[in-house]
Protein backbone atom coordinates (compact mmCIF):
# COMPACT_ATOMS: atom_id res chain seq x y z
CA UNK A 1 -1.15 -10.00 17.75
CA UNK A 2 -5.22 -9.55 18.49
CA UNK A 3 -6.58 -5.90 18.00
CA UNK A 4 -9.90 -6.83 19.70
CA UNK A 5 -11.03 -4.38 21.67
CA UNK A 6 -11.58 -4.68 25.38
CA UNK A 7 -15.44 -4.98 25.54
CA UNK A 8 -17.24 -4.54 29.36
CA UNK A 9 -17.12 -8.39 30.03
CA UNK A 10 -20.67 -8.86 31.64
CA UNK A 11 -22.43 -11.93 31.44
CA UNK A 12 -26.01 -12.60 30.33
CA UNK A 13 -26.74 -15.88 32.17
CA UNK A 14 -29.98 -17.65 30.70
CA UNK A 15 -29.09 -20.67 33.06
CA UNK A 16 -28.63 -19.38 36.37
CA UNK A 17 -27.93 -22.12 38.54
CA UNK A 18 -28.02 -21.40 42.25
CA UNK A 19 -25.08 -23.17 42.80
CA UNK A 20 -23.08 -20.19 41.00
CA UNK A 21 -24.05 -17.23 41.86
CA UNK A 22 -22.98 -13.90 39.65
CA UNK A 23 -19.91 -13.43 42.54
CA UNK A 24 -18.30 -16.64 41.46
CA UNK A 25 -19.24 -15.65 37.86
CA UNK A 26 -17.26 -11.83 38.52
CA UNK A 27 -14.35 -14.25 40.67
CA UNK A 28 -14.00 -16.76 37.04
CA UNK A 29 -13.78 -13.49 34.85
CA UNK A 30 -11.61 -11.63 37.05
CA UNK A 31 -9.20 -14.55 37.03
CA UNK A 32 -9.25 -15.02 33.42
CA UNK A 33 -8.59 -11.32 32.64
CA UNK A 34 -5.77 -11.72 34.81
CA UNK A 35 -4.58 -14.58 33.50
CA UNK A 36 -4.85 -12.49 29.95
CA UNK A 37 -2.82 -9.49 31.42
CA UNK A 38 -0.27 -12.15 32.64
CA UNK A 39 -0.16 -14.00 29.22
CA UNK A 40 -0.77 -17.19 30.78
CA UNK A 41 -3.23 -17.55 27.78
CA UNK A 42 -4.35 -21.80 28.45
CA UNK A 43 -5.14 -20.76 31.84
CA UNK A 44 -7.37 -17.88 30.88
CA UNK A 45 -8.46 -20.31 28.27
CA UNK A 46 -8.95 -23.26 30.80
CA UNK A 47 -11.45 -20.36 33.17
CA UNK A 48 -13.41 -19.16 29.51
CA UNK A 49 -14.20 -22.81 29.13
CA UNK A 50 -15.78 -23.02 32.68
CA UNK A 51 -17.44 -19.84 32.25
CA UNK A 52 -18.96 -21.16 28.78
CA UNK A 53 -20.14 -24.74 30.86
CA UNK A 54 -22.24 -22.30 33.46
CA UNK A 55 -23.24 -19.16 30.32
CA UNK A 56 -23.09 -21.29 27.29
CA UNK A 57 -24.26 -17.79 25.14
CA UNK A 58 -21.81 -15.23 26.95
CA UNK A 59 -20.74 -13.61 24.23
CA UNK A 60 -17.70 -11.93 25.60
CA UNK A 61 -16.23 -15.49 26.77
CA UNK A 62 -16.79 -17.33 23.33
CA UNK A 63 -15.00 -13.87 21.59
CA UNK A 64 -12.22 -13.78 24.48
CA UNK A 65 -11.42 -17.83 23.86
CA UNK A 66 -11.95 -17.56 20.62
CA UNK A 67 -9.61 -14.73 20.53
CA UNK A 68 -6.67 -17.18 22.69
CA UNK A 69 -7.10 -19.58 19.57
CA UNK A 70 -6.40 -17.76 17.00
CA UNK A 71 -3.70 -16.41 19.00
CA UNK A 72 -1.97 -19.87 19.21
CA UNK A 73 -2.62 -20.60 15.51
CA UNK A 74 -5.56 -22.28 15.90
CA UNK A 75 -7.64 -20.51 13.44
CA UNK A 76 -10.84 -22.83 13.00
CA UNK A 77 -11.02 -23.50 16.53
CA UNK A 78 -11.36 -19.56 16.62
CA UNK A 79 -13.69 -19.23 13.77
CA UNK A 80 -15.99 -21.54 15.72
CA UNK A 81 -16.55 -20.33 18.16
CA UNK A 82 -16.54 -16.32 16.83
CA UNK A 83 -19.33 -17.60 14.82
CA UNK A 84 -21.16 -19.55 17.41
CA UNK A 85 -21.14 -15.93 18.68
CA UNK A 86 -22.36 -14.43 15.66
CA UNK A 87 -25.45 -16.29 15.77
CA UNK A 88 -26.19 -14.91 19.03
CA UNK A 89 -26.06 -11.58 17.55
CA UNK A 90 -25.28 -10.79 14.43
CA UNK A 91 -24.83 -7.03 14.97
CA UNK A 92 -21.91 -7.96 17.62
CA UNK A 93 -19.02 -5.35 16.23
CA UNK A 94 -16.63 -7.56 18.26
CA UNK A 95 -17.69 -10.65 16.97
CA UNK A 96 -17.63 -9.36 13.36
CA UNK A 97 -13.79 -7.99 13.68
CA UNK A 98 -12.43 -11.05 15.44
CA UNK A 99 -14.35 -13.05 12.74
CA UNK A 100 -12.32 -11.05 9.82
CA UNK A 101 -9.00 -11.17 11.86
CA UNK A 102 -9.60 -14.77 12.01
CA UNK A 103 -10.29 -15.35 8.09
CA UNK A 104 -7.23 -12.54 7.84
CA UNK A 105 -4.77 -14.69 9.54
CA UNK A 106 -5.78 -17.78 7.76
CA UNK A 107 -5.33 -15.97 4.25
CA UNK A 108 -9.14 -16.73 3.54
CA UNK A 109 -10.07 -12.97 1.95
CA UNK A 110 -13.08 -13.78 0.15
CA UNK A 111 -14.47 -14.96 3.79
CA UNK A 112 -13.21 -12.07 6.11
CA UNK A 113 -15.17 -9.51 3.64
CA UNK A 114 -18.61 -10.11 4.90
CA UNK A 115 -17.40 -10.39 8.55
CA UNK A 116 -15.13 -6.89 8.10
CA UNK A 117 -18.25 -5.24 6.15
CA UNK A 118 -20.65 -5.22 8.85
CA UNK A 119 -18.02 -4.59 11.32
CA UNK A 120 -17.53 -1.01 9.24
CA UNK A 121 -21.20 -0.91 9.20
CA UNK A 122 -21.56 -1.23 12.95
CA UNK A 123 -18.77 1.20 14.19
CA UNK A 124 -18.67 3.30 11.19
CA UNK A 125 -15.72 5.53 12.79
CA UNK A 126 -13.50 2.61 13.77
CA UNK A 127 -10.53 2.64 11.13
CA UNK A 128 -9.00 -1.24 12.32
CA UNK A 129 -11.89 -2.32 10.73
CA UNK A 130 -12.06 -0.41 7.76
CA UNK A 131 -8.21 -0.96 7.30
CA UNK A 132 -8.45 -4.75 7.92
CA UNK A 133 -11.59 -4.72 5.01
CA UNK A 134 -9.10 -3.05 2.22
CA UNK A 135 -6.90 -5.69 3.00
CA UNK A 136 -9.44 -8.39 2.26
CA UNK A 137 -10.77 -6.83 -0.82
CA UNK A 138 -6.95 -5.67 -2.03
CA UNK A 139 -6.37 -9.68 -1.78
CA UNK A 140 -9.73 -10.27 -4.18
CA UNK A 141 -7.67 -7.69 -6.73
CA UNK A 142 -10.63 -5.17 -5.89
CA UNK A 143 -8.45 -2.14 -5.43
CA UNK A 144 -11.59 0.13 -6.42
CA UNK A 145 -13.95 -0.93 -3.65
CA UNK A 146 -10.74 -0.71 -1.42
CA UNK A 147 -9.75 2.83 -1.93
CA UNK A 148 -12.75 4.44 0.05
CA UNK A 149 -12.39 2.76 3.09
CA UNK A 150 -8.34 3.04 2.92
CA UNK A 151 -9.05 6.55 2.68
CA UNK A 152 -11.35 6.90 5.41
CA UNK A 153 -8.90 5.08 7.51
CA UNK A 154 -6.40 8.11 6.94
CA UNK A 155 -9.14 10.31 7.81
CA UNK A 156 -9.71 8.78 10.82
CA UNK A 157 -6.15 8.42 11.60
CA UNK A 158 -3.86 10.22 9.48
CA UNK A 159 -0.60 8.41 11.03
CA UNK A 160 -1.40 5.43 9.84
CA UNK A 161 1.92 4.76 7.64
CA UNK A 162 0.13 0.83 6.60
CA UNK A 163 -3.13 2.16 5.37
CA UNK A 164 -0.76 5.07 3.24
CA UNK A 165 0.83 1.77 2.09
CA UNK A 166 -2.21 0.30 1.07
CA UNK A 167 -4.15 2.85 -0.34
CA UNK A 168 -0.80 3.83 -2.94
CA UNK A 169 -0.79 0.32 -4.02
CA UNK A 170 -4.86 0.67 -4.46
CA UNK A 171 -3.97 3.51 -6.71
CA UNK A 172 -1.19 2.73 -8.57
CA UNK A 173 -3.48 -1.00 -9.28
CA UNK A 174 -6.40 1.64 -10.44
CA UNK A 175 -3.68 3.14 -12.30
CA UNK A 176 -4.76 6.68 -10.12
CA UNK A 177 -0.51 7.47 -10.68
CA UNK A 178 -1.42 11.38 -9.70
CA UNK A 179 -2.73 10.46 -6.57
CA UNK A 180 -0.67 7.84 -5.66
CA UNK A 181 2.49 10.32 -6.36
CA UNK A 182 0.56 13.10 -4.15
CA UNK A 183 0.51 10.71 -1.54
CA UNK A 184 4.42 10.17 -0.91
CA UNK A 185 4.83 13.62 1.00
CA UNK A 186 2.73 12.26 3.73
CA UNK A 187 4.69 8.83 3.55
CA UNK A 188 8.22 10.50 3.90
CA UNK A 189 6.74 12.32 7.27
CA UNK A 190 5.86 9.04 8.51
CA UNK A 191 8.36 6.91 7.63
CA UNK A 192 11.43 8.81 6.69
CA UNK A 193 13.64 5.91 6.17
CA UNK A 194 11.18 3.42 4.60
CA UNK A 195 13.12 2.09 1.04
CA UNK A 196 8.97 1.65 0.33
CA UNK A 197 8.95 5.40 -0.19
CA UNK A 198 11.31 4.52 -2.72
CA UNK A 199 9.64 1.04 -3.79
CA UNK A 200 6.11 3.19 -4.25
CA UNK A 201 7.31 6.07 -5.97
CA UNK A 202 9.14 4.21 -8.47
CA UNK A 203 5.92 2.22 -9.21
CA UNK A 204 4.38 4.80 -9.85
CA UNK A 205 6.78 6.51 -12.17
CA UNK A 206 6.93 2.95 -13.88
CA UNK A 207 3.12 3.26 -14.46
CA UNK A 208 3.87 6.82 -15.57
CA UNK A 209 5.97 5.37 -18.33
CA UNK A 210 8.60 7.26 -16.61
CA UNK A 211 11.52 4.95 -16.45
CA UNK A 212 14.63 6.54 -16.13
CA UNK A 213 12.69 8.33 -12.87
CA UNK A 214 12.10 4.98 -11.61
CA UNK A 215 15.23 3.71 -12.17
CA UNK A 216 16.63 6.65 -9.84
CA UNK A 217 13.90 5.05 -6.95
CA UNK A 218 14.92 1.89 -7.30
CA UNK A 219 18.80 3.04 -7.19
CA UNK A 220 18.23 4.98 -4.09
CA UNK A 221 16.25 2.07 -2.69
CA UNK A 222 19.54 -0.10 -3.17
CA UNK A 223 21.71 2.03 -1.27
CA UNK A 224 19.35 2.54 1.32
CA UNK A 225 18.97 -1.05 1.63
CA UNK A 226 21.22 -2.86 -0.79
CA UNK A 227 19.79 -6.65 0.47
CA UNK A 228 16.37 -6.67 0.56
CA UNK A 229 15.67 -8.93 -2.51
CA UNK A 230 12.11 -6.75 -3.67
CA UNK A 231 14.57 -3.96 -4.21
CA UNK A 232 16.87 -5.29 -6.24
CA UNK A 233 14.14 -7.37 -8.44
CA UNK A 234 12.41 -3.66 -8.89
CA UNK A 235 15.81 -2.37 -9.91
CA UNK A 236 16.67 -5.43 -12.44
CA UNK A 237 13.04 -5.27 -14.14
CA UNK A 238 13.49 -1.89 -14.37
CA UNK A 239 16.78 -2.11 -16.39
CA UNK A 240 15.24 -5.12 -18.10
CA UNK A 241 12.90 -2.75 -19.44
CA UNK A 242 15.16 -0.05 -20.47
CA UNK A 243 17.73 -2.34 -22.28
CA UNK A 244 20.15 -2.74 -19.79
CA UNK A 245 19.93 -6.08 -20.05
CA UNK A 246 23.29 -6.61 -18.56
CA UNK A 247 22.36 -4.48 -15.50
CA UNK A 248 19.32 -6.15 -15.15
CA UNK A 249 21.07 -9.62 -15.01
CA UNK A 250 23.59 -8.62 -12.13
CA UNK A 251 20.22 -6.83 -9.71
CA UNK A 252 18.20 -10.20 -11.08
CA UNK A 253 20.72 -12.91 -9.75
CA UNK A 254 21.38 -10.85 -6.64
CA UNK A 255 17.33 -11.08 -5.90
CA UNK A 256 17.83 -14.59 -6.20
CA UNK A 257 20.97 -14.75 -4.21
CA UNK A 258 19.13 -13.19 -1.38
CA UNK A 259 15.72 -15.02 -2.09
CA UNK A 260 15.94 -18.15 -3.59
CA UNK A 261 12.10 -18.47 -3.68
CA UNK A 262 11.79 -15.13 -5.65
CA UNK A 263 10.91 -17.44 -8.48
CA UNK A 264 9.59 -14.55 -10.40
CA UNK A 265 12.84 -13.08 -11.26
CA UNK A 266 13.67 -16.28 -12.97
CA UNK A 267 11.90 -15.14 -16.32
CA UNK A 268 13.30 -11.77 -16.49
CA UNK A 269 16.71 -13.42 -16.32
CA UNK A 270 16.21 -15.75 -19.42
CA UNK A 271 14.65 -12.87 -21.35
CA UNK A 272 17.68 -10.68 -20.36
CA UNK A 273 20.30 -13.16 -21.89
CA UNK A 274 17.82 -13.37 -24.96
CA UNK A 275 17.93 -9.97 -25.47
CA UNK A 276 21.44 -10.04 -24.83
CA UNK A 277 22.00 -12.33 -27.76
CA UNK A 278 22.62 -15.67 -25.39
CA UNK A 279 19.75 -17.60 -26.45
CA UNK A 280 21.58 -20.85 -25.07
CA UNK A 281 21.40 -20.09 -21.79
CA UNK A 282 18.15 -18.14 -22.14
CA UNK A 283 16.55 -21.67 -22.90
CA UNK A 284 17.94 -23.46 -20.01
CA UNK A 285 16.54 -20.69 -17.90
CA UNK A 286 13.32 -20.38 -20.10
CA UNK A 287 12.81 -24.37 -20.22
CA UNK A 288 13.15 -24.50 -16.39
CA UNK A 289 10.27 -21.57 -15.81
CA UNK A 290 7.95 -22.95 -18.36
CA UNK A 291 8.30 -26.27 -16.65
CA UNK A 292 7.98 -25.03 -13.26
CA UNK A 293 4.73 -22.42 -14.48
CA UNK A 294 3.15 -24.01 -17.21
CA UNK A 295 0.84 -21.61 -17.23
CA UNK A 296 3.35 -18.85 -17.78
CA UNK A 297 2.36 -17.98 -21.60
CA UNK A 298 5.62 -15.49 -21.70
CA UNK A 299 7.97 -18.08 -20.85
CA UNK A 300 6.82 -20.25 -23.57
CA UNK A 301 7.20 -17.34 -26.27
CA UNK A 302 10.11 -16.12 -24.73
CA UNK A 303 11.59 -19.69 -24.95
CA UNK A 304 10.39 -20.21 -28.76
CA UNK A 305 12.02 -17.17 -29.79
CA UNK A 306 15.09 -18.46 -28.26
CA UNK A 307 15.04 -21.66 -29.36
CA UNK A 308 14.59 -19.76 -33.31
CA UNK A 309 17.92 -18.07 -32.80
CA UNK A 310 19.19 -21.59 -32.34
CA UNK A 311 17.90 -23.24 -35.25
CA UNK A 312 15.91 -25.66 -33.11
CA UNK A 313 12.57 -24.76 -35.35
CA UNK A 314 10.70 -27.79 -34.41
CA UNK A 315 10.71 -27.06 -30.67
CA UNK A 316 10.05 -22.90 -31.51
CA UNK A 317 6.66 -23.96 -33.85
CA UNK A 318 5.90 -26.48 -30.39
CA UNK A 319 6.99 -23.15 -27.91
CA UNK A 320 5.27 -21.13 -29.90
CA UNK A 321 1.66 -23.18 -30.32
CA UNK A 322 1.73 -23.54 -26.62
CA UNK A 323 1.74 -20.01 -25.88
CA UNK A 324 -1.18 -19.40 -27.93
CA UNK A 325 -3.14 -22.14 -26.52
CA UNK A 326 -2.74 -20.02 -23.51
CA UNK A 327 -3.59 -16.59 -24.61
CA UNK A 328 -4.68 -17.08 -28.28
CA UNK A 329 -4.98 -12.84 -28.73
CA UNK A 330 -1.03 -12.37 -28.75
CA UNK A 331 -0.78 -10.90 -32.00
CA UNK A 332 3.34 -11.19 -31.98
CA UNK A 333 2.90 -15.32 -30.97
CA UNK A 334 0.48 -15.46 -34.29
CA UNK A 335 2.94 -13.26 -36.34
CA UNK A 336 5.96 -15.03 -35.08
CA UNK A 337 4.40 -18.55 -35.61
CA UNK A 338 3.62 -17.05 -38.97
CA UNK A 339 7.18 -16.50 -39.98
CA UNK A 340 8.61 -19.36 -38.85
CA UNK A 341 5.65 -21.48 -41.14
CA UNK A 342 7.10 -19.55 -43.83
CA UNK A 343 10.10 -20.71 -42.93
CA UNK A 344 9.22 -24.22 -42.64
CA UNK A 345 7.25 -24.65 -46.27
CA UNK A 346 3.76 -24.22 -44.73
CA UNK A 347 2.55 -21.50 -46.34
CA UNK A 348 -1.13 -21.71 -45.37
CA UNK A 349 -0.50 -22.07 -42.39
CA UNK A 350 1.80 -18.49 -42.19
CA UNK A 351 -0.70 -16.88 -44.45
CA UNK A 352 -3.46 -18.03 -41.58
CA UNK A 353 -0.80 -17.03 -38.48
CA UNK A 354 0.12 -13.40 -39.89
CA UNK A 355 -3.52 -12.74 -40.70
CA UNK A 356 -4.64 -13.07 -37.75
CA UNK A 357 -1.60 -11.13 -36.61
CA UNK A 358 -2.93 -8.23 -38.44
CA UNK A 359 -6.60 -8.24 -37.67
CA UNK A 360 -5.93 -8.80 -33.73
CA UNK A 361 -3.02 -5.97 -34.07
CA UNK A 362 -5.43 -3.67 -35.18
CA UNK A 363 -8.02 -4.35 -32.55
CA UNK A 364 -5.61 -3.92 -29.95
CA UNK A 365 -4.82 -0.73 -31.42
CA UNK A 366 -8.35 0.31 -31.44
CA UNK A 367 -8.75 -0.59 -27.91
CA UNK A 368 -5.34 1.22 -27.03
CA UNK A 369 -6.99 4.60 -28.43
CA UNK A 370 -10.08 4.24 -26.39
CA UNK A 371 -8.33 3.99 -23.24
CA UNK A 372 -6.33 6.38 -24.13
CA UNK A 373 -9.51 8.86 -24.80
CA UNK A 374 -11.27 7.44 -21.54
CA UNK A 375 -7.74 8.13 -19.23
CA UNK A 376 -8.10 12.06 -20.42
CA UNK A 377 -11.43 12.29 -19.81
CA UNK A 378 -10.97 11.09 -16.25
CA UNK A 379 -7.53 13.22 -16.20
CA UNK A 380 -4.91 10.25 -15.19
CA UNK A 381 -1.71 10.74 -16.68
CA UNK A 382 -1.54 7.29 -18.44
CA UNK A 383 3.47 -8.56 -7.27
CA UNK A 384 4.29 -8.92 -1.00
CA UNK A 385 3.11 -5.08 0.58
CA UNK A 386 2.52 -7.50 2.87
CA UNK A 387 -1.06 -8.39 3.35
CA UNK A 388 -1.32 -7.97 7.25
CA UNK A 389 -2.99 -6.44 9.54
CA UNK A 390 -1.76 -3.82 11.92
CA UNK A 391 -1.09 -4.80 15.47
């Protein structure tokens, strides 16, 4: 569970009190490396603590009980004394790894980045460090500072199936689809029967605009592993956005089946029986999401187009409103909210609604060209990878 490596454990005694001399110093770390090896970790922990009442700046013993705390979940009990370390010397590459682990294990990215960085700075050729770093910035969504450090890792140690893991997910985020497709040779030699080979590869095709392709992943990915609830989400969004909507329903409830927290799947159900001309039970579903994720703009159009098909118009102007109060640049809410003005005898208001329809379709147009031009110019082609160290 702890990657830290086994430093010499000397001890630089400021306090030397005659009463323990450096032999009973060796005898208490001797003991508590045992007790380490043994996995007897309170009574190693129990013979750090003595160590720290006779050395209270041994920097190995704060790192090595430290280390025992985070081991046994006790994260801030860790971080305390890592960084009790740390201001005994800042340039401790020990200190600075356990210190990321730490944040790692507690899910606090933003703090294991500074930690991690001058970790990489201090051993420069260590890849745990370097791999535990794109982790941390990967979690802060920054998949372009991530990318040269995942591929030094694989450099460094070209076995590494996680950082190949990491570093296609960096570039499929970075929307690098060329590279992250060049990439799966070197995954199928590591991990042959990994349905992420599949999982990958079919994200990439996806990004590729290459559906039916990643259909065919996602298939394979089923009969390699027909209950792992990520695959058959991928495969039911993947339908979902080809039109199978019936398809797409059967892989969606099965994700749910096997994951009732896979909450996301939810909304690609409700929009599947829209589409699928059951706007009934598309609301229930739609009206449950939006409640649970207020937030979630597309379940609040979604639902006001559903509600429309039933003739509920009041609640598809209210549906409809809310989305845009969320994201007020959808140019289909403003033209939809339009029409159904029009509908209504507000004619102002439609004229305002599709007008703004218009001017923020053409913008997005406009913007869609320019990426276009700036994706050929850099020759690309166009939700948990577990976030976890390696152990």
């Amino acid at each position: 569970m702890n990657n830290i490596p086994r430093i010499g454990f000397f001890l630089i005694c400021f306090l030397c009190l005659p009463a323990w001399p450096q032999s009973s110093l060796d005898s208490l770390v001797a003991s508590a490396e045992h007790f380490e090896s043994d996995g007897q970790w309170e009574k190693a922990a129990t013979v750090y603590e003595q160590i720290l009442k006779i050395d209270p700046v041994s920097i190995p013993a704060l790192n090595r009980l430290g280390a025992i705390r985070v081991r046994r979940g006790e994260y801030r009990k860790g971080v305390e004394l890592y960084e009790r370390a740390y201001k005994l010397n800042p340039s401790e590459f020990a200190t600075n790894l356990n210190l990321g682990i730490a944040f790692i294990k507690m899910q606090d990215y933003r703090s294991a980045i500074a930690p991690l960085t001058r970790a990489v700075s201090t051993g420069p050729d260590q890849p745990q460090p370097r791999e535990l770093l794109g982790v941390a910035l990967i979690a802060q969504d920054d998949y372009t500072h991530a990318i040269p450090h995942l591929e030094k890792v694989l450099v460094l140690n070209p076995d590494d199936t996680g950082a190949v893991y990491l570093l296609n997910r960096a570039y499929l985020q970075t929307r690098q689809f060329d590279k992250a497709l060049r990439t799966f040779e070197r995954l199928e030699i590591l991990a042959p029967d990994s349905i992420w080979v599949h999982i990958l590869r079919g994200q990439a095709y996806d990004g590729l605009g290459e559906n039916e392709k990643a259909v065919g992943e996602f298939e394979a990915a089923k009969i390699a592993q027909p209950d792992d609830a990520l695959v058959r989400f991928s495969l039911g969004f993947m339908y979902w956005k080809v039109h199978r909507y019936r398809d797409a329903q059967t892989e969606l409830k099965q994700a749910l089946k096997l994951d009732t927290g896979f909450k996301e799947a939810w909304f690609y159900v409700g929009d599947s029986y829209l589409n699928d001309e059951r706007p009934d039970d598309a609301a229930k579903i739609l009206e449950q999401v939006a409640k649970d994720d207020p937030g979630n703009m597309r379940a609040h159009l979604a639902l006001g187009k559903a509600y429309e098909k039933l003739n509920r118009s009041t609640d598809a102007v209210r549906a409809f409103e809310t989305a845009l109060k969320l994201d007020p640049n959808r140019s289909d809410a403003h033209y939809l909210l339009g029409r159904l003005y029009q509908k209504l005898g507000r004619p102002a208001d439609s004229e305002r609604e599709i007008q703004l329809s218009r001017k923020q379709r053409r913008q997005q147009l406009q913007q869609e060209e320019s990426l276009l031009k700036a994706a050929g110019a850099r020759g690309d082609a166009t939700r948990s990878l577990e976030l976890a160290p390696s152990h």
